[in-house]
PDB file of N, CA and C in Angstrom:
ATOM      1  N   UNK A   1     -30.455  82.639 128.729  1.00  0.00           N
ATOM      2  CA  UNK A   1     -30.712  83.087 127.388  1.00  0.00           C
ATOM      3  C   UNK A   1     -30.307  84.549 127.299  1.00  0.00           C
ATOM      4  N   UNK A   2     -29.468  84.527 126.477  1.00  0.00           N
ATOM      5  CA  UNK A   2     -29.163  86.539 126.002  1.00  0.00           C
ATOM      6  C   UNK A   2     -30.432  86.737 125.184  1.00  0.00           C
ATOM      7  N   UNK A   3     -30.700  88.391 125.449  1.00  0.00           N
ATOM      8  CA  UNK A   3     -31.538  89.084 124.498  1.00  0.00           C
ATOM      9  C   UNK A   3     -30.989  90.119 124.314  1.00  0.00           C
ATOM     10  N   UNK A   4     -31.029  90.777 123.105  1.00  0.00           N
ATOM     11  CA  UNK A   4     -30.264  92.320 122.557  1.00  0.00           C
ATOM     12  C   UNK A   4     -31.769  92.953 122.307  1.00  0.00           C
ATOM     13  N   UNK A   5     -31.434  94.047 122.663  1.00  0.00           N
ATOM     14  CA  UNK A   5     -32.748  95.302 122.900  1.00  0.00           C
ATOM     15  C   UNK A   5     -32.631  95.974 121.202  1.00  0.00           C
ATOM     16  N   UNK A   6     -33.645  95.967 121.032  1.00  0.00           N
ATOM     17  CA  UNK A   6     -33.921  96.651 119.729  1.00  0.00           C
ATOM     18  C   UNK A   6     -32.994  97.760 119.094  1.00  0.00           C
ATOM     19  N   UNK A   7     -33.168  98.274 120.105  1.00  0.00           N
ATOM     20  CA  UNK A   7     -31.950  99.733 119.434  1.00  0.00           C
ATOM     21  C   UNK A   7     -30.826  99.051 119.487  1.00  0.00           C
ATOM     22  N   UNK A   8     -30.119  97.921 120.277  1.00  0.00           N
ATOM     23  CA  UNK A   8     -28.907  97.424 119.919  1.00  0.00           C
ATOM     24  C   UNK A   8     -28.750  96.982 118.313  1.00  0.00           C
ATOM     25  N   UNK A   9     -29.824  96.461 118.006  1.00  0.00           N
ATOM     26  CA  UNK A   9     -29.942  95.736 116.195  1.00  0.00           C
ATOM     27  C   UNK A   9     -29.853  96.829 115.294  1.00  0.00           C
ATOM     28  N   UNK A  10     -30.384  97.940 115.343  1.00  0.00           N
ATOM     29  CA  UNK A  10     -31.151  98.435 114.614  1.00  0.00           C
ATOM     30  C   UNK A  10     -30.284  99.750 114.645  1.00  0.00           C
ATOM     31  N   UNK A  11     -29.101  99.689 113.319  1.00  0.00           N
ATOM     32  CA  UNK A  11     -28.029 100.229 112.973  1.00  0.00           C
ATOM     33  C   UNK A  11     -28.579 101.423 111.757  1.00  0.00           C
ATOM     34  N   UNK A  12     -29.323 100.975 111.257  1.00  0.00           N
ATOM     35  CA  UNK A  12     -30.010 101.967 110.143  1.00  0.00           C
ATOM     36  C   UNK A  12     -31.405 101.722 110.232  1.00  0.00           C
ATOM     37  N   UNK A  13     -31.895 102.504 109.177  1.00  0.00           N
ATOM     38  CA  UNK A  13     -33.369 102.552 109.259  1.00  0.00           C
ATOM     39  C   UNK A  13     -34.229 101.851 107.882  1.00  0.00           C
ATOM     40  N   UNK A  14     -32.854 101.558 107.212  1.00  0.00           N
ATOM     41  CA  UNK A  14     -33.303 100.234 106.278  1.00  0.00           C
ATOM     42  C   UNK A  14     -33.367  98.991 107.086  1.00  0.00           C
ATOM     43  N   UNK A  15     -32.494  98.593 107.749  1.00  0.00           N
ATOM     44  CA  UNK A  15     -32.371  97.050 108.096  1.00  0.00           C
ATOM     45  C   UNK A  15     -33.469  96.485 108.959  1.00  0.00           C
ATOM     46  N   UNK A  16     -33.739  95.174 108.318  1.00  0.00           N
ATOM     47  CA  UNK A  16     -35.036  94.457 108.555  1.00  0.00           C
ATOM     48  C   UNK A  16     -34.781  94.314 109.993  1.00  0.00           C
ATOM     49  N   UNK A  17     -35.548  94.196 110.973  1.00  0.00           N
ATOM     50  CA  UNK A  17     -35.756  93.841 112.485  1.00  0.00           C
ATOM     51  C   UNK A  17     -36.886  92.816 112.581  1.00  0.00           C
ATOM     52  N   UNK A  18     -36.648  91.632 112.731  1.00  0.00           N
ATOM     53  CA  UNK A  18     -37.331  90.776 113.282  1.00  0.00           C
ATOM     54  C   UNK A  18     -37.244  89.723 114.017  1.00  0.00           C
ATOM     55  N   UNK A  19     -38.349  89.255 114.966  1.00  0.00           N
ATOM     56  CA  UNK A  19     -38.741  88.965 115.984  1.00  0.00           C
ATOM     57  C   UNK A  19     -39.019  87.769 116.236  1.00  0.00           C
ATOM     58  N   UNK A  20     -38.975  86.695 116.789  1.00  0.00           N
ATOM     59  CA  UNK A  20     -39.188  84.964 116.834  1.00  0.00           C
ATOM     60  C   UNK A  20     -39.578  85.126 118.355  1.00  0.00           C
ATOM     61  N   UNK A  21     -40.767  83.980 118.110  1.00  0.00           N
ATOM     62  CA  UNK A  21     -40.806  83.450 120.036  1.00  0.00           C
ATOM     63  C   UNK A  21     -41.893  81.795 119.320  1.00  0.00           C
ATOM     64  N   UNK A  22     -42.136  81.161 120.458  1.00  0.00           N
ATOM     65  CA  UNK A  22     -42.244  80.160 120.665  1.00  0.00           C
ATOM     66  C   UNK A  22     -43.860  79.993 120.660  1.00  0.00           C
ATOM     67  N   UNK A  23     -44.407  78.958 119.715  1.00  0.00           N
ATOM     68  CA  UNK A  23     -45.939  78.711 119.689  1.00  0.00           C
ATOM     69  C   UNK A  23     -46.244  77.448 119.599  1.00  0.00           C
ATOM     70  N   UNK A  24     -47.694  77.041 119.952  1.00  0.00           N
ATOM     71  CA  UNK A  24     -48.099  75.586 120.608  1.00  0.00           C
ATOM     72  C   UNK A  24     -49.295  75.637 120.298  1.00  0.00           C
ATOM     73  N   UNK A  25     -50.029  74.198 120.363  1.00  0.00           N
ATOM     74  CA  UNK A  25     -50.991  73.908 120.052  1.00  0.00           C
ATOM     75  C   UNK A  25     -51.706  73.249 121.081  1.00  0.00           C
ATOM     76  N   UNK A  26     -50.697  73.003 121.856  1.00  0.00           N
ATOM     77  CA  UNK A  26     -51.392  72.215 123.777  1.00  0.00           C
ATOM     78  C   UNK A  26     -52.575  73.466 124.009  1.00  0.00           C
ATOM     79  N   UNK A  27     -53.517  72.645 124.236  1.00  0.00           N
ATOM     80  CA  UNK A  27     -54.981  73.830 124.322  1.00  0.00           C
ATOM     81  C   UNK A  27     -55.167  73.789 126.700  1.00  0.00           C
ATOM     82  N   UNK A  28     -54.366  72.791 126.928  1.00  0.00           N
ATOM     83  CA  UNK A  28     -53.983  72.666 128.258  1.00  0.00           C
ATOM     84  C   UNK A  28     -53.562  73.922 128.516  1.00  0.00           C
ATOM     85  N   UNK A  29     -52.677  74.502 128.252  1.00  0.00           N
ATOM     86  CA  UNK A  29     -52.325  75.762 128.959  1.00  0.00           C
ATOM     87  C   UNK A  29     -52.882  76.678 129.086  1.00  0.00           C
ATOM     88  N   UNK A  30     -52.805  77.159 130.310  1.00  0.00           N
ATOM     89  CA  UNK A  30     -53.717  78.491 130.401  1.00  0.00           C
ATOM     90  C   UNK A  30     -52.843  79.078 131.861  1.00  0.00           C
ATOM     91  N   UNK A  31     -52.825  80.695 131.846  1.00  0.00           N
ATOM     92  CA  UNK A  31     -52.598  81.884 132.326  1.00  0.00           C
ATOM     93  C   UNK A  31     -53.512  81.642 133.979  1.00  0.00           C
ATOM     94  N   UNK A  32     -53.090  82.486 134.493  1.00  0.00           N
ATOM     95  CA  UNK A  32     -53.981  82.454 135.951  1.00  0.00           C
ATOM     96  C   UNK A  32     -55.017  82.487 135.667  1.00  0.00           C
ATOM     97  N   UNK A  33     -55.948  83.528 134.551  1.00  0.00           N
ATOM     98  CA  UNK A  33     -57.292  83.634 135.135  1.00  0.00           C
ATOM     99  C   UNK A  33     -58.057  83.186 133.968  1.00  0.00           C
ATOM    100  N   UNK A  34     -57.017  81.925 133.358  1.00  0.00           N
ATOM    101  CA  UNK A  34     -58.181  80.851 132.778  1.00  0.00           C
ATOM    102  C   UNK A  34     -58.103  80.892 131.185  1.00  0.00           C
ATOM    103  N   UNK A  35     -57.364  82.195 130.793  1.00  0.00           N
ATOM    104  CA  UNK A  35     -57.285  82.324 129.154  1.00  0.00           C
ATOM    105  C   UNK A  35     -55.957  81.550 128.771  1.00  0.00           C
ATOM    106  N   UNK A  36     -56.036  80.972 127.733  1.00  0.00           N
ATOM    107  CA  UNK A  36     -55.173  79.638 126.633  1.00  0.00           C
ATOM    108  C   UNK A  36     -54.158  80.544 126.420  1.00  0.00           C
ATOM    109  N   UNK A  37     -53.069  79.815 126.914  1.00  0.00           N
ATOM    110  CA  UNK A  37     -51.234  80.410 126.478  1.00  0.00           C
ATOM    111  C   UNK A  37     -51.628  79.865 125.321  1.00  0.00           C
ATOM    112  N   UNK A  38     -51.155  80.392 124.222  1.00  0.00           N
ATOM    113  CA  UNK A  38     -50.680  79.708 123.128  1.00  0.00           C
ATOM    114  C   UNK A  38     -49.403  80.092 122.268  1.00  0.00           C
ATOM    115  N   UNK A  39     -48.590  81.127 122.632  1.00  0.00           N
ATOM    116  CA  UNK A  39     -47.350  81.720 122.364  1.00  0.00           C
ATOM    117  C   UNK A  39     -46.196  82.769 123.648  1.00  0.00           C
ATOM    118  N   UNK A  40     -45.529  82.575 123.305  1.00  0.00           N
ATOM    119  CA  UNK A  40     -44.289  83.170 124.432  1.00  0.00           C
ATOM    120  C   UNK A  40     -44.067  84.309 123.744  1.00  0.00           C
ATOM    121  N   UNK A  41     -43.245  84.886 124.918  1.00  0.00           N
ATOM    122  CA  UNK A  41     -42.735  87.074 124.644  1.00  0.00           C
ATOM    123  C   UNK A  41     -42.080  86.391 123.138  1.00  0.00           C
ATOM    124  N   UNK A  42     -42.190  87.737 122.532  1.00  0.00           N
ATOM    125  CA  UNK A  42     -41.830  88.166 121.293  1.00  0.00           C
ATOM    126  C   UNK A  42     -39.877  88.713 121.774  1.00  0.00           C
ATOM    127  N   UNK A  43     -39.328  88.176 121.034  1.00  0.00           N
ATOM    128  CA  UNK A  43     -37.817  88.008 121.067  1.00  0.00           C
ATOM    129  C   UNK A  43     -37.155  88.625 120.075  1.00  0.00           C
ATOM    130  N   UNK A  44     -36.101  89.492 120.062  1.00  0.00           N
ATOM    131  CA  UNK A  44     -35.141  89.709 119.022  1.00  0.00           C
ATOM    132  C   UNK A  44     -34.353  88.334 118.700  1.00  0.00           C
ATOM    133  N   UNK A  45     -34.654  88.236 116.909  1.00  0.00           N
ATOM    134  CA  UNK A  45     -34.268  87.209 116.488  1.00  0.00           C
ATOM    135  C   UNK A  45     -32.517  87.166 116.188  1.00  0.00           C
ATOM    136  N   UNK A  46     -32.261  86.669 117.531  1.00  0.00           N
ATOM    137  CA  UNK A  46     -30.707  86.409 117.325  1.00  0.00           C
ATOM    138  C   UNK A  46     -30.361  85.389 117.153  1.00  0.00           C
ATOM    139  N   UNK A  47     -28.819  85.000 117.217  1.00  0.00           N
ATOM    140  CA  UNK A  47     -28.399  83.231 117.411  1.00  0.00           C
ATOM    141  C   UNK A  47     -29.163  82.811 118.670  1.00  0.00           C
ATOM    142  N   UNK A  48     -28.893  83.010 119.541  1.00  0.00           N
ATOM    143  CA  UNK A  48     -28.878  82.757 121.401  1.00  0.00           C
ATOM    144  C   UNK A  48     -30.010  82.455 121.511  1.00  0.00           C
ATOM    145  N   UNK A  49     -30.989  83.625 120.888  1.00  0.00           N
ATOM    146  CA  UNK A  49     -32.315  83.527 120.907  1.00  0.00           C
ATOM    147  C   UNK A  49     -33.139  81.987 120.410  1.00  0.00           C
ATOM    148  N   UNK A  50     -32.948  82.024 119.159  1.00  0.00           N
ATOM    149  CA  UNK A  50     -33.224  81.197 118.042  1.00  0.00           C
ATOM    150  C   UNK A  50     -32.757  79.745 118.613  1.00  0.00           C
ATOM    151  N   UNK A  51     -31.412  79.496 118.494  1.00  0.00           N
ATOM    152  CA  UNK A  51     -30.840  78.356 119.735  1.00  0.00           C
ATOM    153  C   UNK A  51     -31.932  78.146 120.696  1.00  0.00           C
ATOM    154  N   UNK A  52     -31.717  79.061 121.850  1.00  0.00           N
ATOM    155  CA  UNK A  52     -32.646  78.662 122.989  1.00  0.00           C
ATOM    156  C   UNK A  52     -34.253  78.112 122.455  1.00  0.00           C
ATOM    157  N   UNK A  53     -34.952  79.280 121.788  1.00  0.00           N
ATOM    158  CA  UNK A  53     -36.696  78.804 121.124  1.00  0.00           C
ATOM    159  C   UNK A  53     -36.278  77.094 120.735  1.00  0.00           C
ATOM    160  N   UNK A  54     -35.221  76.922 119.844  1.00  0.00           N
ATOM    161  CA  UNK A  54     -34.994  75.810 118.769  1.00  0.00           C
ATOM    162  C   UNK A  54     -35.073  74.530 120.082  1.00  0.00           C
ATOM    163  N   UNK A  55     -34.427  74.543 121.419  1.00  0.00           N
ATOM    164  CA  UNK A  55     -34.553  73.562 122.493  1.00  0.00           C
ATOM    165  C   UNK A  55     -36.208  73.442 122.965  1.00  0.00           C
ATOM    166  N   UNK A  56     -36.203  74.783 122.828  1.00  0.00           N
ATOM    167  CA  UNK A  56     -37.555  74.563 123.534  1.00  0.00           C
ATOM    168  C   UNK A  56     -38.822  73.974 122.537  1.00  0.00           C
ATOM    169  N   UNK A  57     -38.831  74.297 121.335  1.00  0.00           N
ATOM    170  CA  UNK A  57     -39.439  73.280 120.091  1.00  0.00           C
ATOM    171  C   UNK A  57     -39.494  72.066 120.145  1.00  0.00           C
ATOM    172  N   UNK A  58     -38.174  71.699 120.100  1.00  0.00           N
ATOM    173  CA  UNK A  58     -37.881  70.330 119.803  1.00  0.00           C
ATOM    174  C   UNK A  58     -38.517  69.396 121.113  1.00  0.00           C
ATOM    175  N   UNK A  59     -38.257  70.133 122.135  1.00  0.00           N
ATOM    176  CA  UNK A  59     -38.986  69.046 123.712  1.00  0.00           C
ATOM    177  C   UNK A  59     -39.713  69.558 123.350  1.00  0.00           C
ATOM    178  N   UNK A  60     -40.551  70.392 123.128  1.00  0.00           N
ATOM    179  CA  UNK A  60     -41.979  70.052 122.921  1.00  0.00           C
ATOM    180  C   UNK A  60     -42.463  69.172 122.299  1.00  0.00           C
ATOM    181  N   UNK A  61     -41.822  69.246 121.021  1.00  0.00           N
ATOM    182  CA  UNK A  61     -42.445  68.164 119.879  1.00  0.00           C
ATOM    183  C   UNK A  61     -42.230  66.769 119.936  1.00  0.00           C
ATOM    184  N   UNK A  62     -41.103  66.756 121.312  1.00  0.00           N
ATOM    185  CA  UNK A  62     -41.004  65.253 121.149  1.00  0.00           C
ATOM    186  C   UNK A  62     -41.659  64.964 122.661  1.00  0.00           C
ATOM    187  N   UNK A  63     -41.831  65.643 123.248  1.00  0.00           N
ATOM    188  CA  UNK A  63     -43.395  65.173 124.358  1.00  0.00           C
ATOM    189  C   UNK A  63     -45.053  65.191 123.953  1.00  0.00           C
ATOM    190  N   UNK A  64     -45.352  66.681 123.187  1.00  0.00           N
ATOM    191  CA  UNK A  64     -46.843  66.130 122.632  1.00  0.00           C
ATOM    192  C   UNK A  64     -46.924  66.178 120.728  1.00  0.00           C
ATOM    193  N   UNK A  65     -46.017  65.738 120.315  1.00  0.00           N
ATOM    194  CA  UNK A  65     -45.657  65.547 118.973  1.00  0.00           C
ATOM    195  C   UNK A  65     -45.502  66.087 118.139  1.00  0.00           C
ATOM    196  N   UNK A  66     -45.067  65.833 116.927  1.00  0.00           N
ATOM    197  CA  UNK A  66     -44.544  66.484 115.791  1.00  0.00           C
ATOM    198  C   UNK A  66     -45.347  67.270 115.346  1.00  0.00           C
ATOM    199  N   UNK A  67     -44.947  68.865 115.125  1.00  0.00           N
ATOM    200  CA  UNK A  67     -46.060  69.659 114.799  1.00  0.00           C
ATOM    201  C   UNK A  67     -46.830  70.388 115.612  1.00  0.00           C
ATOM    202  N   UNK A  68     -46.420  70.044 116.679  1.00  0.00           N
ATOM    203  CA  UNK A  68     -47.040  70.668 118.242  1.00  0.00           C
ATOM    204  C   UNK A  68     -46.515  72.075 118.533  1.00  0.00           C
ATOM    205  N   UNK A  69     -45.284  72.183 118.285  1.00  0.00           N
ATOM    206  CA  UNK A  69     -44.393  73.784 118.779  1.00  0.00           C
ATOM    207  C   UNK A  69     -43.802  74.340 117.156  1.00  0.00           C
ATOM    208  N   UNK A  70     -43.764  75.517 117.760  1.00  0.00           N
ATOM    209  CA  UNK A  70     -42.832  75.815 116.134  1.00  0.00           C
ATOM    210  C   UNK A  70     -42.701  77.649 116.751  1.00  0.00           C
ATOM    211  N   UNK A  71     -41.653  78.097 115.959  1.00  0.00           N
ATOM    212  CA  UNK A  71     -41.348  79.344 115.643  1.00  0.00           C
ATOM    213  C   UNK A  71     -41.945  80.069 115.127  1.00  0.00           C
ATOM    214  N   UNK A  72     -42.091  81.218 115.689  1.00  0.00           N
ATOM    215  CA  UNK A  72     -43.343  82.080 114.372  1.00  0.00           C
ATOM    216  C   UNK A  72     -42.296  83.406 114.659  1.00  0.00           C
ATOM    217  N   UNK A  73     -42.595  84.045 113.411  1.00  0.00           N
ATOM    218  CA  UNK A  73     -41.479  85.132 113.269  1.00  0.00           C
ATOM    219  C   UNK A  73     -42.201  86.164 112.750  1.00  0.00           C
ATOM    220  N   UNK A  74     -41.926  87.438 113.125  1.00  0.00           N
ATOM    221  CA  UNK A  74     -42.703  88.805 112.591  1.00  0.00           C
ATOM    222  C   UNK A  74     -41.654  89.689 112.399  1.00  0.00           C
ATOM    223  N   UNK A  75     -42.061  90.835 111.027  1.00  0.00           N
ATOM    224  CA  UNK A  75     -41.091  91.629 110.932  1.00  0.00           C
ATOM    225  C   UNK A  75     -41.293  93.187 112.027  1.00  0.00           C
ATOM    226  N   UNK A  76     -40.444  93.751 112.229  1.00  0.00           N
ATOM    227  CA  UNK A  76     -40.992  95.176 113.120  1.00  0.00           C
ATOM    228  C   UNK A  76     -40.581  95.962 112.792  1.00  0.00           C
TER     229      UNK A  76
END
């Protein structure tokens, strides 16, 4: 997966910068010391990026079902 570093995007100080990563509803996951994953690193929203999250959605949703994974996006 490519990632572009913030200051690579961020050509002026108008242009919107925002961010996509990957979220779930599997209450199964959990971190070493016991607290619930429920979202992945925060990503510059590129193609590559977006692509890659978009694979990782879709197997999710089609192992614990529709509605299970999805994209969440923030502006920065």
């Amino acid at each position: 997966m490519t990632t572009v570093k913030h200051s690579e995007l961020q050509n002026s100080t108008s242009k919107r910068i925002v961010e996509i990563r990957a979220a779930w509803s599997i209450a199964e996951r959990t971190d070493p010391t016991g607290r619930l994953i429920y979202a992945g690193f925060w990503l510059p929203d590129t193609r590559a990026n977006r692509s890659a999250l978009g694979a990782v959605i879709e197997t999710g949703n089609d192992v614990y079902g529709v509605g299970t994974h999805w994209i969440e996006e923030r502006e920065v």
